[in-house]
N, C-alpha and C. Protein backbone atom coordinates (compact mmCIF):
# COMPACT_ATOMS: atom_id res chain seq x y z
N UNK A 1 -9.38 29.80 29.87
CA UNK A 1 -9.67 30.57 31.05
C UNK A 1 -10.52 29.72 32.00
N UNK A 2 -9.63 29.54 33.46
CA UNK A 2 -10.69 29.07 34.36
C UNK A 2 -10.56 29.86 35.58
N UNK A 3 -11.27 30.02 36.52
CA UNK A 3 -11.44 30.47 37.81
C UNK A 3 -12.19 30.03 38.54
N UNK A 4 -11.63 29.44 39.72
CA UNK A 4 -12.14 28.80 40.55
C UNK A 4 -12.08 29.63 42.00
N UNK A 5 -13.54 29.87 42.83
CA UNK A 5 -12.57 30.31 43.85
C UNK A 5 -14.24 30.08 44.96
N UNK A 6 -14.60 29.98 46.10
CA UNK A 6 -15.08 29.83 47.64
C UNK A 6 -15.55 30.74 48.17
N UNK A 7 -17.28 30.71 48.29
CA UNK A 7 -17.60 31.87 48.52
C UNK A 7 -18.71 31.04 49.90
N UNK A 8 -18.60 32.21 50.99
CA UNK A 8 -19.39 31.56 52.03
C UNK A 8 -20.40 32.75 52.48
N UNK A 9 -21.29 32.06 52.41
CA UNK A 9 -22.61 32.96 52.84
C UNK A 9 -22.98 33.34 53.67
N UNK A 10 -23.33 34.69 54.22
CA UNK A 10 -23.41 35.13 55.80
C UNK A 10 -25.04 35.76 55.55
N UNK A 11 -25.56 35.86 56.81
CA UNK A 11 -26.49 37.01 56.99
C UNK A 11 -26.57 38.23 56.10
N UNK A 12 -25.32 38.85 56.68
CA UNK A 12 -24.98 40.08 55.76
C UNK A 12 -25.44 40.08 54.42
N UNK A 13 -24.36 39.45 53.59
CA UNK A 13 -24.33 38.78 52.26
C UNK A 13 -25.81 38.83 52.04
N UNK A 14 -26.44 37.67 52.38
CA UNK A 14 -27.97 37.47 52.13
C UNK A 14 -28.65 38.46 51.88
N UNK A 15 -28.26 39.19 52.99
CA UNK A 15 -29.54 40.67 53.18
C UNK A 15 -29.71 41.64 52.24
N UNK A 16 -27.94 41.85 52.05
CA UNK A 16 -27.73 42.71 50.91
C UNK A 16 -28.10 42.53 49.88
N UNK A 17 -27.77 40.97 48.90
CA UNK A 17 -28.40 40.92 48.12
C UNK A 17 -30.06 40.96 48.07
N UNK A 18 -30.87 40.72 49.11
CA UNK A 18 -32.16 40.79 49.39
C UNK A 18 -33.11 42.29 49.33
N UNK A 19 -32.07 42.81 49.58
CA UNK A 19 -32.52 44.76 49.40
C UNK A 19 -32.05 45.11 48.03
N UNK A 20 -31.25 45.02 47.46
CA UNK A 20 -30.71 45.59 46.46
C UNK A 20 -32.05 45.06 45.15
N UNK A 21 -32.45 43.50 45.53
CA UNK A 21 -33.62 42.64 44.25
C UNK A 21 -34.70 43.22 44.94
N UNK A 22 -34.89 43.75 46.02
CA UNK A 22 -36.57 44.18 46.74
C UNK A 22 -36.42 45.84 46.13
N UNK A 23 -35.60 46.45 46.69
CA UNK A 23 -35.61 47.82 46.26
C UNK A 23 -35.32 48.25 44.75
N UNK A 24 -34.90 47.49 43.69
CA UNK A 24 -35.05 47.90 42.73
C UNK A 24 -36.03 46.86 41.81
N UNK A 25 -37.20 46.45 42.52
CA UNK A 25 -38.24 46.50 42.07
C UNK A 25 -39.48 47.66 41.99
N UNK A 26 -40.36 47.34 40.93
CA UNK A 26 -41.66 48.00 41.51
C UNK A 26 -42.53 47.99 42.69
N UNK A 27 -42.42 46.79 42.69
CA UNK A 27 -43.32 47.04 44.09
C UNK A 27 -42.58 47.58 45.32
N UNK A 28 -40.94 47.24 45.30
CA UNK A 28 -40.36 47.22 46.80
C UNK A 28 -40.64 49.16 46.15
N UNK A 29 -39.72 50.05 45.33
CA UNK A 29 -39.72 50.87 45.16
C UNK A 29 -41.08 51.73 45.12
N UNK A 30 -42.25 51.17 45.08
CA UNK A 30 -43.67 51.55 45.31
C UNK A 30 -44.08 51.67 46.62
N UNK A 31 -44.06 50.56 47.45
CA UNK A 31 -44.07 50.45 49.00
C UNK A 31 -43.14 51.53 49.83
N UNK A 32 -42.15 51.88 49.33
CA UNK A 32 -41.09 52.78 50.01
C UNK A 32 -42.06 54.09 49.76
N UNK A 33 -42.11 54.93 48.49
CA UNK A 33 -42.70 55.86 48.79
C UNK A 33 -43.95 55.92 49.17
N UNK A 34 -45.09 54.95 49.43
CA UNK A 34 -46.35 54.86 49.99
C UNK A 34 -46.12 55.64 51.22
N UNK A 35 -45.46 54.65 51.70
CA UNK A 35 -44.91 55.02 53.53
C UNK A 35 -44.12 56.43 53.56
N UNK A 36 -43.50 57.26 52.54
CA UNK A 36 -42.58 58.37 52.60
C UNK A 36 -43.93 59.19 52.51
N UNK A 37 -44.75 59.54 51.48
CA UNK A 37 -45.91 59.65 51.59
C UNK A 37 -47.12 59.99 52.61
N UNK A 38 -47.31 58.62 53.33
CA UNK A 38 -47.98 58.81 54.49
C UNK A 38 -47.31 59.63 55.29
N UNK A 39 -45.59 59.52 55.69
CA UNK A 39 -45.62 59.97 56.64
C UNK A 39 -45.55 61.70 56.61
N UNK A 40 -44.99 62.03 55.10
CA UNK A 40 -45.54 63.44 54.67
C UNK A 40 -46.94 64.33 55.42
N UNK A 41 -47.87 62.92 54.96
CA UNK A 41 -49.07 63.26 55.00
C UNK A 41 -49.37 63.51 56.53
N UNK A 42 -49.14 62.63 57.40
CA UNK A 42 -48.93 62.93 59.03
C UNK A 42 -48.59 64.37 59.33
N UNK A 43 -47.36 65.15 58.78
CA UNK A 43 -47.08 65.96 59.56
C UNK A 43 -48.19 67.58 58.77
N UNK A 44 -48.54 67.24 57.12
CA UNK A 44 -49.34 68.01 56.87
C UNK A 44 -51.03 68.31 57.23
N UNK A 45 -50.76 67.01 57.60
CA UNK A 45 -52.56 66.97 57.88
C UNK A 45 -53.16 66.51 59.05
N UNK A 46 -52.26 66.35 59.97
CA UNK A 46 -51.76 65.97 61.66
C UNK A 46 -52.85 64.96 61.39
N UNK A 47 -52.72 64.02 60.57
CA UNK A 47 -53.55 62.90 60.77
C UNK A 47 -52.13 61.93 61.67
N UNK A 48 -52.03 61.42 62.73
CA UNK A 48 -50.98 60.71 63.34
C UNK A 48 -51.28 59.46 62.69
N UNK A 49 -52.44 58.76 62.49
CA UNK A 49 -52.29 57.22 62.05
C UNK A 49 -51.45 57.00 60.66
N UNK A 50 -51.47 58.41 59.83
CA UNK A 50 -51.09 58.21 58.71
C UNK A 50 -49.06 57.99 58.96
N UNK A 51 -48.72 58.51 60.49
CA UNK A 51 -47.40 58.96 60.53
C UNK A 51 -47.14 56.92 61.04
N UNK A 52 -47.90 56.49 61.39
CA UNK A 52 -47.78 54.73 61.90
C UNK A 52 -47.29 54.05 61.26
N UNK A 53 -48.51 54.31 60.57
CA UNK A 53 -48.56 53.33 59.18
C UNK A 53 -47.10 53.62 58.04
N UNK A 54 -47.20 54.89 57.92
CA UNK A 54 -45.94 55.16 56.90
C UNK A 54 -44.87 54.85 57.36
N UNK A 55 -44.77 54.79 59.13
CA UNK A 55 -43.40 54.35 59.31
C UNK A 55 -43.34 52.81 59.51
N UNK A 56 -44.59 51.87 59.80
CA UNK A 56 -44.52 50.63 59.55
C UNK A 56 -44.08 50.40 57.92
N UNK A 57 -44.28 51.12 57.09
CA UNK A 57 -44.34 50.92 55.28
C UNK A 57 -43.01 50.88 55.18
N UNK A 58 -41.89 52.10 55.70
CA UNK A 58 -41.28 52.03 55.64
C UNK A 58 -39.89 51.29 56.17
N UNK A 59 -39.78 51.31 57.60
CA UNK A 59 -39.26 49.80 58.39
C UNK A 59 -39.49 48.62 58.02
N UNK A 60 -40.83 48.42 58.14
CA UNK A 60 -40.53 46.70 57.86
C UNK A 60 -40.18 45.72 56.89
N UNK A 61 -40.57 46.59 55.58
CA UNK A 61 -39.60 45.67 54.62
C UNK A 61 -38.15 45.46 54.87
N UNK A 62 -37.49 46.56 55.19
CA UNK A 62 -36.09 46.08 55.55
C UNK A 62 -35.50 45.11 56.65
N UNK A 63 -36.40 45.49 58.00
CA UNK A 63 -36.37 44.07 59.28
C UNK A 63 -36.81 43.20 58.83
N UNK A 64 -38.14 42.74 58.03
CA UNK A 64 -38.45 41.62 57.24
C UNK A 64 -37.24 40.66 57.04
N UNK A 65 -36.72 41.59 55.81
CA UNK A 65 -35.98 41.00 55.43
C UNK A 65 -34.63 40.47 55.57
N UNK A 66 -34.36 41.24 56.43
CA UNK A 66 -32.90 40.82 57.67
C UNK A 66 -33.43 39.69 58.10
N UNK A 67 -34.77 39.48 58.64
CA UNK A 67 -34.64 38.15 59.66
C UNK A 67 -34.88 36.98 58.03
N UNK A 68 -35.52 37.29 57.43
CA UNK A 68 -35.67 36.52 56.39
C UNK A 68 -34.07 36.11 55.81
N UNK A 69 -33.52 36.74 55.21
CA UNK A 69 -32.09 36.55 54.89
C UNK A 69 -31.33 35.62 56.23
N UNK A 70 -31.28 35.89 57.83
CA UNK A 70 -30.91 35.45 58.34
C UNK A 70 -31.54 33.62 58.12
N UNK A 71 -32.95 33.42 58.37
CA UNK A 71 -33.33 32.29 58.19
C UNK A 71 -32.82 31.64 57.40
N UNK A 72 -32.94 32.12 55.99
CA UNK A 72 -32.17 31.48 54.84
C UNK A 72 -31.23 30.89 54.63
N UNK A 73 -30.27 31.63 55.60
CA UNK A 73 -28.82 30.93 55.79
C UNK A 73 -29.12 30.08 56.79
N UNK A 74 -29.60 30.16 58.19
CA UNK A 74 -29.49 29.21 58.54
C UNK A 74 -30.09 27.65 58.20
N UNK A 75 -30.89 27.58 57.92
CA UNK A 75 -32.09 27.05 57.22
C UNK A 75 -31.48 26.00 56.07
N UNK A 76 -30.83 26.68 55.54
CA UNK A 76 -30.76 25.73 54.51
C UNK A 76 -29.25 25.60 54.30
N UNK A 77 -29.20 23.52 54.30
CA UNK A 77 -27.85 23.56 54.44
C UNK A 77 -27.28 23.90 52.80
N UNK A 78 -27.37 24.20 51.94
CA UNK A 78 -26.55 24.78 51.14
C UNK A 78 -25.33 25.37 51.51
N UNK A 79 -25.92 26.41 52.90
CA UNK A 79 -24.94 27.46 52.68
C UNK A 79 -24.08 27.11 54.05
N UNK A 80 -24.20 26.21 54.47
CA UNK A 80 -23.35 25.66 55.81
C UNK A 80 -22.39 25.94 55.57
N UNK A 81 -21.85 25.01 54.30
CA UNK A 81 -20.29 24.58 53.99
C UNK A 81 -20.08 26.17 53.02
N UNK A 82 -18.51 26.19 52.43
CA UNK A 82 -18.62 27.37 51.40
C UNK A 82 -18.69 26.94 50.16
N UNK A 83 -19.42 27.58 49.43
CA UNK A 83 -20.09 27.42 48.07
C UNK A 83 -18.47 27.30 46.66
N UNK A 84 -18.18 26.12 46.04
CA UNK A 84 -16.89 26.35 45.01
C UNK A 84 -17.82 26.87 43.65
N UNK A 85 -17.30 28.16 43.12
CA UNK A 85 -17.67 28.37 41.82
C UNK A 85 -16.52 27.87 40.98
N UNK A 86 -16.84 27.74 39.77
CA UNK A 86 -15.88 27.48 38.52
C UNK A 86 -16.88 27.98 37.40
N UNK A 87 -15.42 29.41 37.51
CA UNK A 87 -16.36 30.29 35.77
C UNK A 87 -15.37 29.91 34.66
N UNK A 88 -15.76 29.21 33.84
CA UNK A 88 -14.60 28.83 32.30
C UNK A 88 -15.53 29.35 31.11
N UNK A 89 -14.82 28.84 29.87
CA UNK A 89 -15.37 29.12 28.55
C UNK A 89 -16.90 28.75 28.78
N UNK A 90 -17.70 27.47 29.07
CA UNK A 90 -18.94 26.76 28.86
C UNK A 90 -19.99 27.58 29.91
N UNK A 91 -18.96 28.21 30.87
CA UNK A 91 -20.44 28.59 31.67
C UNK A 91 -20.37 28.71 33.44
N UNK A 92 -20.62 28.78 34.32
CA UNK A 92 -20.86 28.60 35.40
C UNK A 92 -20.71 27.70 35.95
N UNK A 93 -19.91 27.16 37.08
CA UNK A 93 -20.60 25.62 37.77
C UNK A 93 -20.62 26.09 39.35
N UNK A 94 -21.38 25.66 40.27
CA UNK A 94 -21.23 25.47 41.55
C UNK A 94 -21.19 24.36 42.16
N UNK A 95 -20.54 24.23 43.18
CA UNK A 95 -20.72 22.83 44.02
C UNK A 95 -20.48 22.93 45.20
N UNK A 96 -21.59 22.19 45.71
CA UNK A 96 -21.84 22.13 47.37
C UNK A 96 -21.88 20.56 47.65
N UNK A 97 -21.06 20.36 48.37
CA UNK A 97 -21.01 18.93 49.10
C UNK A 97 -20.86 18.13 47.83
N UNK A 98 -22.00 17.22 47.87
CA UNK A 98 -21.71 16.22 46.87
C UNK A 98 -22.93 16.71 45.48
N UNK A 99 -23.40 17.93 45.28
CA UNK A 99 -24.18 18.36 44.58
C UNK A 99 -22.74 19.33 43.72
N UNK A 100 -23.60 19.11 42.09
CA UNK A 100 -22.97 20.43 41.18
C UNK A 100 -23.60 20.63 40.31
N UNK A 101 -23.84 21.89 39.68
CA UNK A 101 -25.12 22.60 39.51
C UNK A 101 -24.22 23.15 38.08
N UNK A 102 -24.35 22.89 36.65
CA UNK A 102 -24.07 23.60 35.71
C UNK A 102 -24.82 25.06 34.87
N UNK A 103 -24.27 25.57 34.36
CA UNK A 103 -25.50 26.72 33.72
C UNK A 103 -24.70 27.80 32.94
N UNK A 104 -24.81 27.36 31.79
CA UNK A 104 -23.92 27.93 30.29
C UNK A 104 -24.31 29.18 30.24
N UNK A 105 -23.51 30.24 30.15
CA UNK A 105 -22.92 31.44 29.78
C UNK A 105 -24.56 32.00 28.87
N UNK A 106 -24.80 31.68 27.83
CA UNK A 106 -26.68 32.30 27.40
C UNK A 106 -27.77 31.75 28.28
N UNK A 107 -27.59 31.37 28.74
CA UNK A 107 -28.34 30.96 30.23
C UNK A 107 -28.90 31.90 31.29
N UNK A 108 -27.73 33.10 31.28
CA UNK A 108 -27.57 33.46 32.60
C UNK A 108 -28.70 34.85 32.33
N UNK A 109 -29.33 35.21 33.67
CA UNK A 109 -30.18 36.73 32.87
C UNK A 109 -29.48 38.38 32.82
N UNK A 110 -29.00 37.78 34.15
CA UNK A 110 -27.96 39.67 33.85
C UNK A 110 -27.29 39.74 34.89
N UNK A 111 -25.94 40.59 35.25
CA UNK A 111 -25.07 40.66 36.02
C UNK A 111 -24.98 42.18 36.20
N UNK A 112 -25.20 42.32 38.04
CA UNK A 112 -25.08 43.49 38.03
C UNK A 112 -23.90 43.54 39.85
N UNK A 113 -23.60 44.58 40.23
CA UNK A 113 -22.93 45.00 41.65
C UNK A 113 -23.81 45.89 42.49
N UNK A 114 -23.55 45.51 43.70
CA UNK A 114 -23.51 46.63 44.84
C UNK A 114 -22.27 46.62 45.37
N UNK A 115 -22.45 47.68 46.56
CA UNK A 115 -21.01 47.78 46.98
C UNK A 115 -19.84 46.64 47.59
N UNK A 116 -20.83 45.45 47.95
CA UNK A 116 -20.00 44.27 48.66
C UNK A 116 -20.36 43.12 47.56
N UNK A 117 -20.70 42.78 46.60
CA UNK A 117 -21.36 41.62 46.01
C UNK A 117 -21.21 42.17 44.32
N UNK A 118 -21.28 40.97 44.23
CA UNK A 118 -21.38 40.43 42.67
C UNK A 118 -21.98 39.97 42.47
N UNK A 119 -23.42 40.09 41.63
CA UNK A 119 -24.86 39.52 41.57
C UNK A 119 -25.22 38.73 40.23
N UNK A 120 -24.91 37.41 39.77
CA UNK A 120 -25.56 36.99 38.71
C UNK A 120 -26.22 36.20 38.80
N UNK A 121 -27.77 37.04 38.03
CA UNK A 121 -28.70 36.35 38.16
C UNK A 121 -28.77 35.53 36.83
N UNK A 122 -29.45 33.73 37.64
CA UNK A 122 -29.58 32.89 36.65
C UNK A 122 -30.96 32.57 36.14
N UNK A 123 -31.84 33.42 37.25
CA UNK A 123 -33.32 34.32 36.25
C UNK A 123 -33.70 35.39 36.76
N UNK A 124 -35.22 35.70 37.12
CA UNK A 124 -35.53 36.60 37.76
C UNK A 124 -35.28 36.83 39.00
N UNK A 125 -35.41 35.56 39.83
CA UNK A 125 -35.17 35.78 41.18
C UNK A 125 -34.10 35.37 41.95
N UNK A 126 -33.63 33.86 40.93
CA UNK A 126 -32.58 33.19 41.43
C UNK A 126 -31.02 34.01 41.13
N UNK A 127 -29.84 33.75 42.14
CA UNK A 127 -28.55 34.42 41.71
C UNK A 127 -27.86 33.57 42.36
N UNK A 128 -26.30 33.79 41.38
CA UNK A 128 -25.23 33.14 42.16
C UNK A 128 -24.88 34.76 43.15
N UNK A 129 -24.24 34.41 43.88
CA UNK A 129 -24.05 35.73 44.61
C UNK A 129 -22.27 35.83 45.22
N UNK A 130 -21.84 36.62 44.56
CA UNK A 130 -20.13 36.64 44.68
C UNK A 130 -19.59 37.77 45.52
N UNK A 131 -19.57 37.23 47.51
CA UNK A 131 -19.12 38.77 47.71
C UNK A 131 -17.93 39.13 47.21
N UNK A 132 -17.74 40.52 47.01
CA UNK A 132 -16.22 40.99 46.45
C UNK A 132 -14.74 40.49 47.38
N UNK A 133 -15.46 40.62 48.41
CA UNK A 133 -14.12 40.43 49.51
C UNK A 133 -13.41 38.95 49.55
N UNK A 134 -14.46 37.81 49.26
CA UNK A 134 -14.44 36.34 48.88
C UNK A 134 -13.36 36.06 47.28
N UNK A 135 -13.95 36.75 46.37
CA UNK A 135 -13.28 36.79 45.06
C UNK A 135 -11.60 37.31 45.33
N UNK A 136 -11.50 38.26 46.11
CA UNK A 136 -9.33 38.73 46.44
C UNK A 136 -9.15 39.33 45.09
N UNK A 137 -8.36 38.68 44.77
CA UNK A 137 -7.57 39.39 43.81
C UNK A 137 -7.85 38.64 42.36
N UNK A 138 -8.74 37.71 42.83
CA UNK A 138 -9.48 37.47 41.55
C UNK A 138 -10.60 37.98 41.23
N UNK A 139 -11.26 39.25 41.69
CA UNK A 139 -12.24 39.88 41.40
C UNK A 139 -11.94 40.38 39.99
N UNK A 140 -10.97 41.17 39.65
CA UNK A 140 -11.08 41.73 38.28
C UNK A 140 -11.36 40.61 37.10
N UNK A 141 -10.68 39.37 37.57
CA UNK A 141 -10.56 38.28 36.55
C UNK A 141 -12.30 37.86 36.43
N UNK A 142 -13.01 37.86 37.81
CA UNK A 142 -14.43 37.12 37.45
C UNK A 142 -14.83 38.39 36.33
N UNK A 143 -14.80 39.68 36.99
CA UNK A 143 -15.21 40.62 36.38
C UNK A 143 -15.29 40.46 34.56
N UNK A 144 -13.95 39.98 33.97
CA UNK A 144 -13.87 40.26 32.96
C UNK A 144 -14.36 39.34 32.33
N UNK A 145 -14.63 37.88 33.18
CA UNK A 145 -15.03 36.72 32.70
C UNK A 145 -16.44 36.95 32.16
N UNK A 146 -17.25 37.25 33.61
CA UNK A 146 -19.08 37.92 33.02
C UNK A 146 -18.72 38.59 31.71
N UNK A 147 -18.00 40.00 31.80
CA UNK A 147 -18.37 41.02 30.59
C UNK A 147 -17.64 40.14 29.20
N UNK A 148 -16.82 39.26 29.34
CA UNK A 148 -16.47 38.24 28.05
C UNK A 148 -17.86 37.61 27.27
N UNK A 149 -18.41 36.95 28.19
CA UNK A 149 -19.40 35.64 27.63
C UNK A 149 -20.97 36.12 27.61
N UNK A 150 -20.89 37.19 28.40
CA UNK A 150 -22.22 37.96 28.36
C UNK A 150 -22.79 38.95 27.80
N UNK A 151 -24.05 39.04 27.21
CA UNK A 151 -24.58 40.20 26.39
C UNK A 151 -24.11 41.21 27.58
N UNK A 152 -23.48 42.18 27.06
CA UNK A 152 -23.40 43.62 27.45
C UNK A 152 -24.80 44.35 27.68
N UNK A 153 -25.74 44.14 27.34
CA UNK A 153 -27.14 45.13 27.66
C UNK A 153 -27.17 44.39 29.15
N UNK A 154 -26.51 43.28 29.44
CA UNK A 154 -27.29 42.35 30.42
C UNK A 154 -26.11 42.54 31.86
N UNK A 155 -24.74 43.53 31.42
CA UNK A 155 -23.87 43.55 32.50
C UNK A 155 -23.99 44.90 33.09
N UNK A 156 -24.03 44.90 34.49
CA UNK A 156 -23.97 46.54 34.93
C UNK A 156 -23.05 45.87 36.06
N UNK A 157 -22.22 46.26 35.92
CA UNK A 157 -20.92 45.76 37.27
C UNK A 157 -20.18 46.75 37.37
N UNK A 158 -19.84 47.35 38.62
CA UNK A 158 -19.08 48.35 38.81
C UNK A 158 -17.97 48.02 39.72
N UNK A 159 -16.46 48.13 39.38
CA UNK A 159 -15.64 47.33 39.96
C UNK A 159 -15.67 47.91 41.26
């Protein structure tokens, strides 16, 4: 089994994956209701600074991180050109330009989806990032490739 297939990185792409690792953390998921919170607290206790602040708590992580995601791509030529994966028996490879990056199948930390992307992370923070629309009609095949070589506690992919 091999699969090879070209994935190019947009804003979008970026962002999404950037909300999906912020919001299902603790802290991003802590910060959200602070600000839901405050702004509760605004309309019960007509304190208005509390209605500011909660709606700064709540906005700006997400504009943050749009312009952040945008930088990223531009920023760094990685993602100029489009990214070649190759998923086989041994593991992962990527290659950009004249760089290629290996990383064996117990390596990897966990594979999960949102609605446009395919997220495997190769630790906590780092991921290869597979939008669905990029993969075609080889999406089911990556699909089955992760849930082959990977601990199952470690896959949450929803086709």
């Amino acid at each position: 089994m091999k699969l090879e297939f070209d994935v190019k990185m947009t804003t979008g792409r970026m962002y999404e994956y950037m909300m999906r690792h912020t919001f299902t953390s603790f802290a991003g998921i802590v910060g959200e209701c602070l600000g839901i919170l405050l702004i509760i607290g605004a309309f019960a206790y007509g304190q208005w600074l509390y209605l500011a602040v909660g709606i700064v708590c709540v906005f700006y992580q997400p504009v943050a991180l749009y312009v952040r995601a945008g930088r990223q791509v531009r920023n760094n030529e990685v993602f100029s050109a489009p990214l070649h994966y190759i998923l086989d028996d041994e593991g992962i490879t990527v290659k950009s330009g004249d760089n290629t990056d290996s990383m064996p199948w117990d390596r990897l930390y966990k594979a999960v989806s949102t609605q446009h992307l395919i997220i495997l992370y190769t630790n906590r923070i780092n991921a290869c990032i597979f939008p669905k629309d990029d993969l075609g009609d080889k999406k089911a095949d990556v699909i089955a490739a992760i849930s082959t070589h990977m601990d199952p506690k470690q896959v949450n992919i929803r086709p």
